[in-house]
PDB file of N, CA and C in Angstrom:
ATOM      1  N   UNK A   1       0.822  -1.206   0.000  1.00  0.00           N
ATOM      2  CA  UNK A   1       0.000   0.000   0.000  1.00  0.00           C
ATOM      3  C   UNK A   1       0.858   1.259   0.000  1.00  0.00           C
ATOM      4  N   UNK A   2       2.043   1.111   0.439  1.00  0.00           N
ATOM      5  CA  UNK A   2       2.981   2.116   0.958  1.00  0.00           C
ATOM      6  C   UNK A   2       2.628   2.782  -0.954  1.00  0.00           C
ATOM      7  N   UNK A   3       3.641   2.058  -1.886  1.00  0.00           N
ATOM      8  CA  UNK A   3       3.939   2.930  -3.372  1.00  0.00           C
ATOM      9  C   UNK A   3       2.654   3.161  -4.127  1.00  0.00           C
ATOM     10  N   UNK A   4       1.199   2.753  -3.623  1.00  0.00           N
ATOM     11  CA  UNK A   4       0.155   3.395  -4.118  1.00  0.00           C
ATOM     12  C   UNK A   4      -0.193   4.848  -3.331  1.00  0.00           C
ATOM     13  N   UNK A   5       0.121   4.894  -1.982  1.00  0.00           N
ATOM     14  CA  UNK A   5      -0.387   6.249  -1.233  1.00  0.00           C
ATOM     15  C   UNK A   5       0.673   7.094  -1.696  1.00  0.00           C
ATOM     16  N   UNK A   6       2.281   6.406  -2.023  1.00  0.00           N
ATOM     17  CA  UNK A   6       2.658   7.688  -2.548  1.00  0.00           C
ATOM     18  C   UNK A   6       2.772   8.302  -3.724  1.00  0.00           C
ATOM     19  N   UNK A   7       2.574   7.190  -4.696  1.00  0.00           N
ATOM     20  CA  UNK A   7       1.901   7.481  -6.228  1.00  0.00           C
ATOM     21  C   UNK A   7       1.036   8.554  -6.120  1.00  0.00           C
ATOM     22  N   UNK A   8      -0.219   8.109  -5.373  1.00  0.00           N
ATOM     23  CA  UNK A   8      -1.255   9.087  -4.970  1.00  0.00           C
ATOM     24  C   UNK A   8      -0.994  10.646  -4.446  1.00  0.00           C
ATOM     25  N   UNK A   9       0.224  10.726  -3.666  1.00  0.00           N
ATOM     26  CA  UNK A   9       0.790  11.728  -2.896  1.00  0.00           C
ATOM     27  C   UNK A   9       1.229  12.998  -4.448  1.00  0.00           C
ATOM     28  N   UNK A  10       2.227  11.834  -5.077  1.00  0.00           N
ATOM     29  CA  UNK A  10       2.999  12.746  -6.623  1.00  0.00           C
ATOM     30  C   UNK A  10       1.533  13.255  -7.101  1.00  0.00           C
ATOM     31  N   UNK A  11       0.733  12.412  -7.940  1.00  0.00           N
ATOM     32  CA  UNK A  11      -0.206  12.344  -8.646  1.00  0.00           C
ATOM     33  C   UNK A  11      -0.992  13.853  -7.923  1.00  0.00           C
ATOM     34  N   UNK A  12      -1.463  14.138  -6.663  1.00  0.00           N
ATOM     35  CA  UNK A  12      -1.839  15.085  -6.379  1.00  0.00           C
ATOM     36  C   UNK A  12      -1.525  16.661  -6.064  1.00  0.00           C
ATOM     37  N   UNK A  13      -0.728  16.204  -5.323  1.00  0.00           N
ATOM     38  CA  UNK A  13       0.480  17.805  -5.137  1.00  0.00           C
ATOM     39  C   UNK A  13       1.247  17.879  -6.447  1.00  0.00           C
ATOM     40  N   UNK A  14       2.106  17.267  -7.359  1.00  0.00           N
ATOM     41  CA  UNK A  14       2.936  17.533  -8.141  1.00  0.00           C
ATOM     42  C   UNK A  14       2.185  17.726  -9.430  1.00  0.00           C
ATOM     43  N   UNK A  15       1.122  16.808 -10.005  1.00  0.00           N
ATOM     44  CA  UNK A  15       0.977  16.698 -11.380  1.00  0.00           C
ATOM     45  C   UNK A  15      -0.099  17.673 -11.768  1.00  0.00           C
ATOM     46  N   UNK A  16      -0.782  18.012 -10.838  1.00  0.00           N
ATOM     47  CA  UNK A  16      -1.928  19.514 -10.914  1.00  0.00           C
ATOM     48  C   UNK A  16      -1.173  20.752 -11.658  1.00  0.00           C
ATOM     49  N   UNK A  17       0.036  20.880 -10.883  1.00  0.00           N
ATOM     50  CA  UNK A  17       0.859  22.372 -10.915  1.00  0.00           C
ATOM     51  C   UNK A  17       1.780  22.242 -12.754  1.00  0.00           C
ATOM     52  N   UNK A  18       2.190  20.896 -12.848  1.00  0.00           N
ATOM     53  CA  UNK A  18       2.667  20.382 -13.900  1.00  0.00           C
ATOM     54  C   UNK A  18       1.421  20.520 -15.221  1.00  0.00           C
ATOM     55  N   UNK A  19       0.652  19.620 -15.349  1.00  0.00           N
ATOM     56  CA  UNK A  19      -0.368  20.095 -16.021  1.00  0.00           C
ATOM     57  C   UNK A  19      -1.111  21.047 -16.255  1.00  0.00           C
ATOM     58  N   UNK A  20      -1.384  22.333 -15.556  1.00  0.00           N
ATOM     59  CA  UNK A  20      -1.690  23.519 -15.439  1.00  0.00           C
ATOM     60  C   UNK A  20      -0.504  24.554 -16.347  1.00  0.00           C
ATOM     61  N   UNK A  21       0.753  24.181 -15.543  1.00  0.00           N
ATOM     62  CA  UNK A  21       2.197  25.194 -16.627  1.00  0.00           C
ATOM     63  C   UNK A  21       2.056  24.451 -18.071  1.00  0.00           C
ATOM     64  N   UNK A  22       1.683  23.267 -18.443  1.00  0.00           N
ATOM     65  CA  UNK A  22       1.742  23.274 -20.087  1.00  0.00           C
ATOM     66  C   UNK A  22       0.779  22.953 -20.317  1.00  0.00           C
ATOM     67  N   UNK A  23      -0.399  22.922 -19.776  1.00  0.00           N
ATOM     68  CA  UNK A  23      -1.796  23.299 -21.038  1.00  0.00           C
ATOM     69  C   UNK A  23      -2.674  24.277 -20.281  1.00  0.00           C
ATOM     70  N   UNK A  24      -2.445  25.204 -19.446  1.00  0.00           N
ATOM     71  CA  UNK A  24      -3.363  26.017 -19.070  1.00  0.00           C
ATOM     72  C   UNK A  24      -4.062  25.036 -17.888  1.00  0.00           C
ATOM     73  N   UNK A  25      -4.909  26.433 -17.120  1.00  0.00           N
ATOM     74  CA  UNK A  25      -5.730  25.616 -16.014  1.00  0.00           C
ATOM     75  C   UNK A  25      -6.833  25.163 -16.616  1.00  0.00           C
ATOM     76  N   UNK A  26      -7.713  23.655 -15.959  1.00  0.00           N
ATOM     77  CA  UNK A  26      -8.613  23.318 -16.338  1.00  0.00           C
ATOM     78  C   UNK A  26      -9.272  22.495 -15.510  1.00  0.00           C
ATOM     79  N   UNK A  27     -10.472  22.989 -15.643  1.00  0.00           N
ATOM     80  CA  UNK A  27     -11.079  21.794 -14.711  1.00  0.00           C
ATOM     81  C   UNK A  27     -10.649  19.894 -15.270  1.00  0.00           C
ATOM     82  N   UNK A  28     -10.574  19.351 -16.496  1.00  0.00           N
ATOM     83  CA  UNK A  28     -10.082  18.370 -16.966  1.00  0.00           C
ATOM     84  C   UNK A  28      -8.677  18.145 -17.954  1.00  0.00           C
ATOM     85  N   UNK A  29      -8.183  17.444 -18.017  1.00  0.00           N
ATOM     86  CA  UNK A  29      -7.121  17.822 -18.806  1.00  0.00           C
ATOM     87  C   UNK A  29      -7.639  16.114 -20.053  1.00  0.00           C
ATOM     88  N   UNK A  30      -6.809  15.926 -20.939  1.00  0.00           N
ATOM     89  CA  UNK A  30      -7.022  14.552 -21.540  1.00  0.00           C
ATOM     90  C   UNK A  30      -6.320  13.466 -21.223  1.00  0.00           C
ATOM     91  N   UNK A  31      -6.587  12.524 -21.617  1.00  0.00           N
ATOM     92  CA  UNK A  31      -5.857  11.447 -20.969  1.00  0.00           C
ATOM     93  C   UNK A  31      -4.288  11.100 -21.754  1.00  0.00           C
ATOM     94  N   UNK A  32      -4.032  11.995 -23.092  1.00  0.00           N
ATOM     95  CA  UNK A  32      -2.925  11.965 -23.456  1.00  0.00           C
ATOM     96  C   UNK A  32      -2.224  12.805 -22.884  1.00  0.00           C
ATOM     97  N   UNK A  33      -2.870  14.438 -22.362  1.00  0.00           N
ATOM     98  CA  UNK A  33      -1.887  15.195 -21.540  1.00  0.00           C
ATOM     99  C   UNK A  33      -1.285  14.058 -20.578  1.00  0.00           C
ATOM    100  N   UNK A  34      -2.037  13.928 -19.318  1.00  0.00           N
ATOM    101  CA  UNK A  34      -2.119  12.818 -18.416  1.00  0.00           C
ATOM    102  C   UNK A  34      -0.533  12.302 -18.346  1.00  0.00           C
ATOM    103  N   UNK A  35      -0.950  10.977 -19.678  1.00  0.00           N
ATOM    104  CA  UNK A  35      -0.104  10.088 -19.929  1.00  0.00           C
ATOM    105  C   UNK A  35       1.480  10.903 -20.468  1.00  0.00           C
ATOM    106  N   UNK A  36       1.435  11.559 -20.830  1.00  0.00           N
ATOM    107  CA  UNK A  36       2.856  12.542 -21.447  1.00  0.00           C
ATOM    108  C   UNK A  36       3.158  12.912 -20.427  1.00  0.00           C
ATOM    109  N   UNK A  37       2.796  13.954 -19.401  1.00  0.00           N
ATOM    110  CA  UNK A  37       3.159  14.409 -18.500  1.00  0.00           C
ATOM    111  C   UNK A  37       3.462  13.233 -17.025  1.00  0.00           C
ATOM    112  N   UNK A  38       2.979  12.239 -17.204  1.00  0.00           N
ATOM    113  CA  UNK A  38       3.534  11.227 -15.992  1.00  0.00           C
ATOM    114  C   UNK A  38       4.595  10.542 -16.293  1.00  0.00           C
ATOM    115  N   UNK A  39       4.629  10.494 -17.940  1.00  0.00           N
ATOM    116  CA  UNK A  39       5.975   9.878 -18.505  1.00  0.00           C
ATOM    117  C   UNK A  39       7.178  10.573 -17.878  1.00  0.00           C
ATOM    118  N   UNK A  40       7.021  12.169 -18.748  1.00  0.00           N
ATOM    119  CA  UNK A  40       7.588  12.835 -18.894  1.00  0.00           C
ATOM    120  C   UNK A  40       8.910  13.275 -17.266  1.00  0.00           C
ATOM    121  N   UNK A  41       8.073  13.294 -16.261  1.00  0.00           N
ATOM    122  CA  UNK A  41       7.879  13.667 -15.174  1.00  0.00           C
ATOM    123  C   UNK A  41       8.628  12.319 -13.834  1.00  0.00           C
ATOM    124  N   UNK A  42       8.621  11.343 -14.322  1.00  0.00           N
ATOM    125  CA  UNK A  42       8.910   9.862 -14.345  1.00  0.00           C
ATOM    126  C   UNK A  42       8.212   9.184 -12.858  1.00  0.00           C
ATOM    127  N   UNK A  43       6.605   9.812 -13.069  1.00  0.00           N
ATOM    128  CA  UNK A  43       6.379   9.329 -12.087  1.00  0.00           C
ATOM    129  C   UNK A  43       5.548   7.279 -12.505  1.00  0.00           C
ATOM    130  N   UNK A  44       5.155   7.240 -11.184  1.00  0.00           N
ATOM    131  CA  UNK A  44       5.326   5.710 -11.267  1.00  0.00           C
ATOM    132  C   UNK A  44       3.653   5.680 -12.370  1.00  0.00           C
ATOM    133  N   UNK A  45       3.524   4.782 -13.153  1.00  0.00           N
ATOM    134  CA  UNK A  45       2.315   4.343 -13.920  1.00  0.00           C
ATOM    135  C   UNK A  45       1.213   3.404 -13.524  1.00  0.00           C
ATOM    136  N   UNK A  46       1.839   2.396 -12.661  1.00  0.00           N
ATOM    137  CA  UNK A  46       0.986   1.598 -11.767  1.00  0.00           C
ATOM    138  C   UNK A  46      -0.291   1.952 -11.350  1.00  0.00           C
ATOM    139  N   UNK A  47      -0.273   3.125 -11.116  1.00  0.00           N
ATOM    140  CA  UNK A  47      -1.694   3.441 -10.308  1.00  0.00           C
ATOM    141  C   UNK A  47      -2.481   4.818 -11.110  1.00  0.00           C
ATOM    142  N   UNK A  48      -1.821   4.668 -12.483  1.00  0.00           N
ATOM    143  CA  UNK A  48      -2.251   6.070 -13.431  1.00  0.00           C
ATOM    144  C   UNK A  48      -3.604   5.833 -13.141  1.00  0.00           C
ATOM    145  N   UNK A  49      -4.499   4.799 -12.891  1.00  0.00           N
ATOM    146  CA  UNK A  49      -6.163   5.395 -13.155  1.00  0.00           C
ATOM    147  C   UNK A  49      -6.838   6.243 -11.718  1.00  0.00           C
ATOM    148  N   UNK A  50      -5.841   6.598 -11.090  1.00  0.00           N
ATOM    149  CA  UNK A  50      -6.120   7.167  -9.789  1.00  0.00           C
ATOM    150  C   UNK A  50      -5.544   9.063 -10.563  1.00  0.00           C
ATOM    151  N   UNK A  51      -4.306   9.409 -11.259  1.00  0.00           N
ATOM    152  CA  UNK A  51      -4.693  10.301 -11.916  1.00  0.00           C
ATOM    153  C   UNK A  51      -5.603  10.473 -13.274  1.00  0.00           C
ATOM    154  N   UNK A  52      -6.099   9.857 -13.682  1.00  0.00           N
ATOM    155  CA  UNK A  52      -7.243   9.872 -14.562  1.00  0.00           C
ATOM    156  C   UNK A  52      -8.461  10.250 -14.034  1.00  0.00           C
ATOM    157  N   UNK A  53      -9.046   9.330 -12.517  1.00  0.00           N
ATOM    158  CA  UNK A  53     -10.050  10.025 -11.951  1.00  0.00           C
ATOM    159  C   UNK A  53      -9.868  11.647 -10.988  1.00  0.00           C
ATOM    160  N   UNK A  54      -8.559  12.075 -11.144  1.00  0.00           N
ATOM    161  CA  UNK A  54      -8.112  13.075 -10.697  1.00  0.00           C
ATOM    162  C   UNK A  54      -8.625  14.572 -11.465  1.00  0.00           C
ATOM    163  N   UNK A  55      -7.990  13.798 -12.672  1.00  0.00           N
ATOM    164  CA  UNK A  55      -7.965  15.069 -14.092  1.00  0.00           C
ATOM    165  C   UNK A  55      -8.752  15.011 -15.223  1.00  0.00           C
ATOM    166  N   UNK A  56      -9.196  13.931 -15.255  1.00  0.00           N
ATOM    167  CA  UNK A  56      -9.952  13.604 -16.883  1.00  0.00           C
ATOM    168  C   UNK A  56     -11.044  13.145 -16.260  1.00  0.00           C
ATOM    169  N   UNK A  57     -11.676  13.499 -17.695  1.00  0.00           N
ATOM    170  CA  UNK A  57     -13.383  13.073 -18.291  1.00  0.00           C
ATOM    171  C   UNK A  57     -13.819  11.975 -17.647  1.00  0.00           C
ATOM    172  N   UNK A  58     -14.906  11.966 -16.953  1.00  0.00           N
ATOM    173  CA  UNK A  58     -15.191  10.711 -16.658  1.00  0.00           C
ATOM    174  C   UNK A  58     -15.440   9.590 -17.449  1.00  0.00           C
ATOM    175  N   UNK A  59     -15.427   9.356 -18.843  1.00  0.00           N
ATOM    176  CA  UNK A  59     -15.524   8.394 -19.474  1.00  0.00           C
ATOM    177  C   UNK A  59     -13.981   8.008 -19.696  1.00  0.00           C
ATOM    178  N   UNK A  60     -13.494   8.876 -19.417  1.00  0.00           N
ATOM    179  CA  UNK A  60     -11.759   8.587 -19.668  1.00  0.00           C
ATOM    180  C   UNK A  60     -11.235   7.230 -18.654  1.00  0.00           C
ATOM    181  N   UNK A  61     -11.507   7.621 -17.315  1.00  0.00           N
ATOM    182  CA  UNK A  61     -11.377   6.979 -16.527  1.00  0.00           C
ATOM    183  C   UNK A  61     -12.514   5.881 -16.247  1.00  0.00           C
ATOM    184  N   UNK A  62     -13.673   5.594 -16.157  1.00  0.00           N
ATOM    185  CA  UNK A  62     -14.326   4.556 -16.203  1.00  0.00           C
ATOM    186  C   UNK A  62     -13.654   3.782 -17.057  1.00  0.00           C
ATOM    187  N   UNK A  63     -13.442   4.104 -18.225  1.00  0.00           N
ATOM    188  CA  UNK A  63     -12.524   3.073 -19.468  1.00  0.00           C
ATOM    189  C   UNK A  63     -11.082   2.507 -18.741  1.00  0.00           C
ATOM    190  N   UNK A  64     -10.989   3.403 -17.918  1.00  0.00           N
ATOM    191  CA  UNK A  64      -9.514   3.263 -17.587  1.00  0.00           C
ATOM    192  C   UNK A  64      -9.500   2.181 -16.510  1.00  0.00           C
ATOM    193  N   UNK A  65     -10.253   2.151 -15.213  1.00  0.00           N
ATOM    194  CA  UNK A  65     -10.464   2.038 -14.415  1.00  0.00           C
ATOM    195  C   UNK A  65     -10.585   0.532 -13.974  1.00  0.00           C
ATOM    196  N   UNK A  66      -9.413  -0.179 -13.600  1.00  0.00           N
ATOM    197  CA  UNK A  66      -9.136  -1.507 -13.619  1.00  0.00           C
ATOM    198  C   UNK A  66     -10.470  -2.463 -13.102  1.00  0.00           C
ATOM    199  N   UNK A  67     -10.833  -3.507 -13.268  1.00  0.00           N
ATOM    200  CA  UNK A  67     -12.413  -4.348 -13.138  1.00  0.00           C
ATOM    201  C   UNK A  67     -12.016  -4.563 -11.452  1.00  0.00           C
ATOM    202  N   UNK A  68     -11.049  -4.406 -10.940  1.00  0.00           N
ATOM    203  CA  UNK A  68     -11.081  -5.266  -9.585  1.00  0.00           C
ATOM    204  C   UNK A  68     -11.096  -4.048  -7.967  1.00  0.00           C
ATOM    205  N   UNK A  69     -11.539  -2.082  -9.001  1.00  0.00           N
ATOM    206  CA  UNK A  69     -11.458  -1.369  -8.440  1.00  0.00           C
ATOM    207  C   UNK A  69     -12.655  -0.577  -8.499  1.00  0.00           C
ATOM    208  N   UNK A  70     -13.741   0.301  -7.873  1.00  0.00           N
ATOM    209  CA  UNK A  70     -14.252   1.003  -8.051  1.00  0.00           C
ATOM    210  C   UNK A  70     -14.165   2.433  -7.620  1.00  0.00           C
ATOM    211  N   UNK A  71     -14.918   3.243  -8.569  1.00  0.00           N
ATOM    212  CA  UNK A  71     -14.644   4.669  -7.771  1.00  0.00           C
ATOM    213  C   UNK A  71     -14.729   4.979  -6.380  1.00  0.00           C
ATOM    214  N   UNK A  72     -15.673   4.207  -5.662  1.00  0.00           N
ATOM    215  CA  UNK A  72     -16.011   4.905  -4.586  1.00  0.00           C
ATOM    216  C   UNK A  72     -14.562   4.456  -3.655  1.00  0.00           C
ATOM    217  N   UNK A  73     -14.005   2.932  -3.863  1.00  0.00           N
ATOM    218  CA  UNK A  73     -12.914   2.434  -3.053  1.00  0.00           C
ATOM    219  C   UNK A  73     -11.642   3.388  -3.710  1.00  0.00           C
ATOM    220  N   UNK A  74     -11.323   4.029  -4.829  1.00  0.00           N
ATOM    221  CA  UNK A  74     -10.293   5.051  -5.190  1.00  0.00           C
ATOM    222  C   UNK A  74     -10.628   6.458  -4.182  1.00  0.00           C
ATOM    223  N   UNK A  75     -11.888   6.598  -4.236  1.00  0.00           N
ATOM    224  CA  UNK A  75     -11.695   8.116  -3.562  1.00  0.00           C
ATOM    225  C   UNK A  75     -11.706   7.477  -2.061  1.00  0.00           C
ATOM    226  N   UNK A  76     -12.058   6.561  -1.660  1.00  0.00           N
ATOM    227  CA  UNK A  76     -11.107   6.192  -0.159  1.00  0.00           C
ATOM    228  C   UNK A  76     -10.182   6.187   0.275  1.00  0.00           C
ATOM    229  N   UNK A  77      -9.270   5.470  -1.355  1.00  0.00           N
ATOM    230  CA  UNK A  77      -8.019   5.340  -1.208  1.00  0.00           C
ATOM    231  C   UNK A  77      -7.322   7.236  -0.734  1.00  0.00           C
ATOM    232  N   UNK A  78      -8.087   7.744  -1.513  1.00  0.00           N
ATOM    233  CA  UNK A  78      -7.304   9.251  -1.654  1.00  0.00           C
ATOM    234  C   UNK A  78      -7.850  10.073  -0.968  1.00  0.00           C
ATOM    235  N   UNK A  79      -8.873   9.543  -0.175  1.00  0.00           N
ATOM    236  CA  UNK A  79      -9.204  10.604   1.232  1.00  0.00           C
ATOM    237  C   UNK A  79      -8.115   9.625   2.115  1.00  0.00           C
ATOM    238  N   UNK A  80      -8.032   8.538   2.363  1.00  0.00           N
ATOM    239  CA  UNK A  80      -6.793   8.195   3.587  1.00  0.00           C
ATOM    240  C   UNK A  80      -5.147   8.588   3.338  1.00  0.00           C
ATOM    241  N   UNK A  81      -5.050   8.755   2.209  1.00  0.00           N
ATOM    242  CA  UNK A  81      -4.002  10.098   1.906  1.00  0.00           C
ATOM    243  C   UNK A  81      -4.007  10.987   2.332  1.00  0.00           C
ATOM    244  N   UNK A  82      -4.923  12.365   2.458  1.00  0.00           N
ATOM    245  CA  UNK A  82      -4.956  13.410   2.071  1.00  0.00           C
ATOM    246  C   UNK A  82      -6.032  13.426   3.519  1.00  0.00           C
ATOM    247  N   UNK A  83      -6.927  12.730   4.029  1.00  0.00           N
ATOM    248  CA  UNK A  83      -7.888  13.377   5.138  1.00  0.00           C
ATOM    249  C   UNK A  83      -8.800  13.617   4.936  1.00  0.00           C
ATOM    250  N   UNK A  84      -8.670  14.185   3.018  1.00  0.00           N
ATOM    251  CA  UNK A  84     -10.360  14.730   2.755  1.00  0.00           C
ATOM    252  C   UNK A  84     -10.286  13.681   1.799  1.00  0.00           C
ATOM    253  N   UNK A  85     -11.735  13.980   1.484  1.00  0.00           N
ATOM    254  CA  UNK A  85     -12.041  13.166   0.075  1.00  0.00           C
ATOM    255  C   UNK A  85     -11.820  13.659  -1.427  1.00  0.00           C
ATOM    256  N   UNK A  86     -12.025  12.944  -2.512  1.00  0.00           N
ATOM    257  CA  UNK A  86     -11.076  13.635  -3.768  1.00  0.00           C
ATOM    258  C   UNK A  86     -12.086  15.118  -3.958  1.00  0.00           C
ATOM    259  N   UNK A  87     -13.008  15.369  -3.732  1.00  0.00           N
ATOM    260  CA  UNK A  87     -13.580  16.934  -3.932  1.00  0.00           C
ATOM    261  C   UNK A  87     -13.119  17.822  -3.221  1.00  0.00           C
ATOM    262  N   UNK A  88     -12.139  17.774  -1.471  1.00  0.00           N
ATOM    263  CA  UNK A  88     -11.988  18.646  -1.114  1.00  0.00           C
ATOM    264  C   UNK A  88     -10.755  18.526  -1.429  1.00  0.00           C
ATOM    265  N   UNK A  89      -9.621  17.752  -1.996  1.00  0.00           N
ATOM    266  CA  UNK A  89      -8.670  17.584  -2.300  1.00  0.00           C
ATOM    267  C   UNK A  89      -8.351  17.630  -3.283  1.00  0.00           C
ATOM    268  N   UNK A  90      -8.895  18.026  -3.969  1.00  0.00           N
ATOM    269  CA  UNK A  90      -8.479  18.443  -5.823  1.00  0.00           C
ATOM    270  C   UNK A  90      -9.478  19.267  -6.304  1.00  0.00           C
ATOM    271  N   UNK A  91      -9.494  20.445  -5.929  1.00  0.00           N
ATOM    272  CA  UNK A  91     -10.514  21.286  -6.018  1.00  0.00           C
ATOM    273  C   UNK A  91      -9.931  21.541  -7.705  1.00  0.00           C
ATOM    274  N   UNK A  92     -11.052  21.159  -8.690  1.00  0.00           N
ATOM    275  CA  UNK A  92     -10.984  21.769  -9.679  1.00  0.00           C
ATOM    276  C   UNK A  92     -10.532  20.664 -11.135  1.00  0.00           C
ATOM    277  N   UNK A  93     -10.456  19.127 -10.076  1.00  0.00           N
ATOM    278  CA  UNK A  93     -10.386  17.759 -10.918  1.00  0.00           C
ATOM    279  C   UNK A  93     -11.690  16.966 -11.093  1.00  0.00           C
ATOM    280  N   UNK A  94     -12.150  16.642 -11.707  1.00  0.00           N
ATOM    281  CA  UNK A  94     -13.146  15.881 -12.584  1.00  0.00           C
ATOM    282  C   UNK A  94     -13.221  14.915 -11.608  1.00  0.00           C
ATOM    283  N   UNK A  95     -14.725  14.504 -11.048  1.00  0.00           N
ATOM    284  CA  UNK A  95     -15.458  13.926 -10.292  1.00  0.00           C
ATOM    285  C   UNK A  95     -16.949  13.261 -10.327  1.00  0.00           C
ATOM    286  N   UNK A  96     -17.200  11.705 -10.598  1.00  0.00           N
ATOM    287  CA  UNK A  96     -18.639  11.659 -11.109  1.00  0.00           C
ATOM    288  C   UNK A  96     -18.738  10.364 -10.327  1.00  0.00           C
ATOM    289  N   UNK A  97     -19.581  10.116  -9.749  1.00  0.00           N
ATOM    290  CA  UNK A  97     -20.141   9.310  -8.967  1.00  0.00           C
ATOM    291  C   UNK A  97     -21.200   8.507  -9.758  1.00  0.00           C
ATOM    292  N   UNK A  98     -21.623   7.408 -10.224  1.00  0.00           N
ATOM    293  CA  UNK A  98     -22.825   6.783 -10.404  1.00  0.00           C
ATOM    294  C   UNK A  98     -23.977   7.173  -9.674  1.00  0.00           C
ATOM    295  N   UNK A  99     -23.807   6.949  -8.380  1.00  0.00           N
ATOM    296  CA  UNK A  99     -24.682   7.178  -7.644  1.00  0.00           C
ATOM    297  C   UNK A  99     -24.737   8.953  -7.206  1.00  0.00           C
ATOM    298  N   UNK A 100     -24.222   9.630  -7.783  1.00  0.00           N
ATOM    299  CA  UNK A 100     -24.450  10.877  -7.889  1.00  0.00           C
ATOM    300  C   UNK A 100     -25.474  11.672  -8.761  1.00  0.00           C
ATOM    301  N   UNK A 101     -25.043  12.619  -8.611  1.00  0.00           N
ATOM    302  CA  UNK A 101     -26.166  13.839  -9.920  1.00  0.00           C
ATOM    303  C   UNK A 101     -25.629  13.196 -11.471  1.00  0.00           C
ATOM    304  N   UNK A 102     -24.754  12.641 -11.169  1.00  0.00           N
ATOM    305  CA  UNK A 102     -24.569  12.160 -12.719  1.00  0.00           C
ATOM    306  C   UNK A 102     -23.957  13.528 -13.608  1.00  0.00           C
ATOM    307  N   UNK A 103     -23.567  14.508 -12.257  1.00  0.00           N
ATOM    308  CA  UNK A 103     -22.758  15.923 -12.852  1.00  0.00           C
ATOM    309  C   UNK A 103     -21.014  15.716 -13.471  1.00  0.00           C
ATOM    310  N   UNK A 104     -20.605  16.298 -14.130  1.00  0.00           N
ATOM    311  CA  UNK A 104     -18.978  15.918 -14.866  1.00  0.00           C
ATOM    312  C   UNK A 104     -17.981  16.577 -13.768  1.00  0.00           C
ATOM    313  N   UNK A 105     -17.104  17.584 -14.436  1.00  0.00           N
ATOM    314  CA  UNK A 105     -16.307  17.988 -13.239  1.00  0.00           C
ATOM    315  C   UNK A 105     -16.788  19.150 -12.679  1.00  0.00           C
ATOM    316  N   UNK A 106     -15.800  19.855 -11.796  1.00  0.00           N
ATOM    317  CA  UNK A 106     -16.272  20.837 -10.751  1.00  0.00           C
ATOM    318  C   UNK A 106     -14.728  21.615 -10.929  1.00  0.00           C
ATOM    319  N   UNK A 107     -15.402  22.821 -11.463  1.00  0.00           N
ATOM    320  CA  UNK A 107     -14.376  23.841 -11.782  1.00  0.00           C
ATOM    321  C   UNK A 107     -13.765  25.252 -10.040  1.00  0.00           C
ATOM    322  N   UNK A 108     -12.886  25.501 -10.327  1.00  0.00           N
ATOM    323  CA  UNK A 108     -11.888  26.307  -9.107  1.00  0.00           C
ATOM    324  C   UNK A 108     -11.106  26.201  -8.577  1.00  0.00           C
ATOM    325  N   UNK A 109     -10.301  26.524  -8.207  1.00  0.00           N
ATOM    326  CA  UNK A 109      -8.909  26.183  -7.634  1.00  0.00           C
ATOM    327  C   UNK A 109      -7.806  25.507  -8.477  1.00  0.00           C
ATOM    328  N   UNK A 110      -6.685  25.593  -7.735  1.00  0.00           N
ATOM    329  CA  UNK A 110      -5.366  25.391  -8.888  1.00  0.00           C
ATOM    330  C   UNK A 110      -5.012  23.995  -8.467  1.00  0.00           C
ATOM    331  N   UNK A 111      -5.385  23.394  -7.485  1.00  0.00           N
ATOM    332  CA  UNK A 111      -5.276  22.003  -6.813  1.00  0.00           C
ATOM    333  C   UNK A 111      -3.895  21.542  -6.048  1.00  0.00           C
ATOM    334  N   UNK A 112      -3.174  23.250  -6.368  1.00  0.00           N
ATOM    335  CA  UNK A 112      -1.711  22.767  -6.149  1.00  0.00           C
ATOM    336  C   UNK A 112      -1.951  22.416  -4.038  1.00  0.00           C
ATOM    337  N   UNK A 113      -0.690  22.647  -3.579  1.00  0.00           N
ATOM    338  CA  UNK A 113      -0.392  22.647  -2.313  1.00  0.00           C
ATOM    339  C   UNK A 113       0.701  21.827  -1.780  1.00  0.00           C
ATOM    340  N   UNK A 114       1.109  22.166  -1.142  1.00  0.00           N
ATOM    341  CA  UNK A 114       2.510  21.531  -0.317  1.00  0.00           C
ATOM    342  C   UNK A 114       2.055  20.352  -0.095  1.00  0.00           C
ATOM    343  N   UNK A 115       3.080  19.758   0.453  1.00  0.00           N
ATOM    344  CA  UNK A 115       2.799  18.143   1.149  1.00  0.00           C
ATOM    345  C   UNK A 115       4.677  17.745   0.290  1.00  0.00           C
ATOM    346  N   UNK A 116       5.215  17.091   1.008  1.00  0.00           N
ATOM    347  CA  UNK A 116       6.382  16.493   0.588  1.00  0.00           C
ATOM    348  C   UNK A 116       6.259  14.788   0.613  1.00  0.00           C
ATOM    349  N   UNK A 117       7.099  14.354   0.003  1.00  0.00           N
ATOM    350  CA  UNK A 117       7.052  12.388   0.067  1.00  0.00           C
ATOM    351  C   UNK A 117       8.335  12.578   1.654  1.00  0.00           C
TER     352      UNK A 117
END
């Protein structure tokens, strides 16, 4: 569990501020930004569908989104990271619940913030 919470750790503090300096702010980014910029950046890939439900479209990530995981157990995973859950913790990353409004993402904030590994 240890190199998924800190996958999770990069993926949140680092790749917001990264993706924002080369394509502008956005509430979503695509899943090729995504994938270029985690390359690029050399963070770990293992757990990319945890930045997919971070930054991209929700159809991006449902597609993405391994059969033996669901959303609701990812944003657990990344509220026991972080304390909050992925809405108060990525203010301004793409968020859709099934059992929700069935709304896409939720625009504001730059998502950056401290936190070190």
């Amino acid at each position: 569990m240890f190199g998924k919470k800190s996958t999770i750790r990069k993926y949140k503090y680092k790749l917001r501020p990264i993706l924002t300096k080369r394509y502008g702010a956005s509430a979503t980014y695509t899943k090729g930004q995504v994938d270029k910029t985690v390359d690029e950046m050399g963070f770990n890939r293992r757990h990319i569908h945890y930045a997919y439900l971070m930054y991209c479209e929700p159809a991006t990530y449902k597609a993405n989104t391994p059969e033996n995981e669901s959303i609701d157990s990812m944003n657990s995973t990344i509220s026991s990271v972080s304390g909050v859950g992925i809405l108060g913790a990525l203010l301004g990353a793409s968020y859709y619940s099934d059992g929700g409004d069935g709304g896409g993402g939720f625009g504001g904030g730059d998502g950056g913030g401290g936190g070190g590994d």
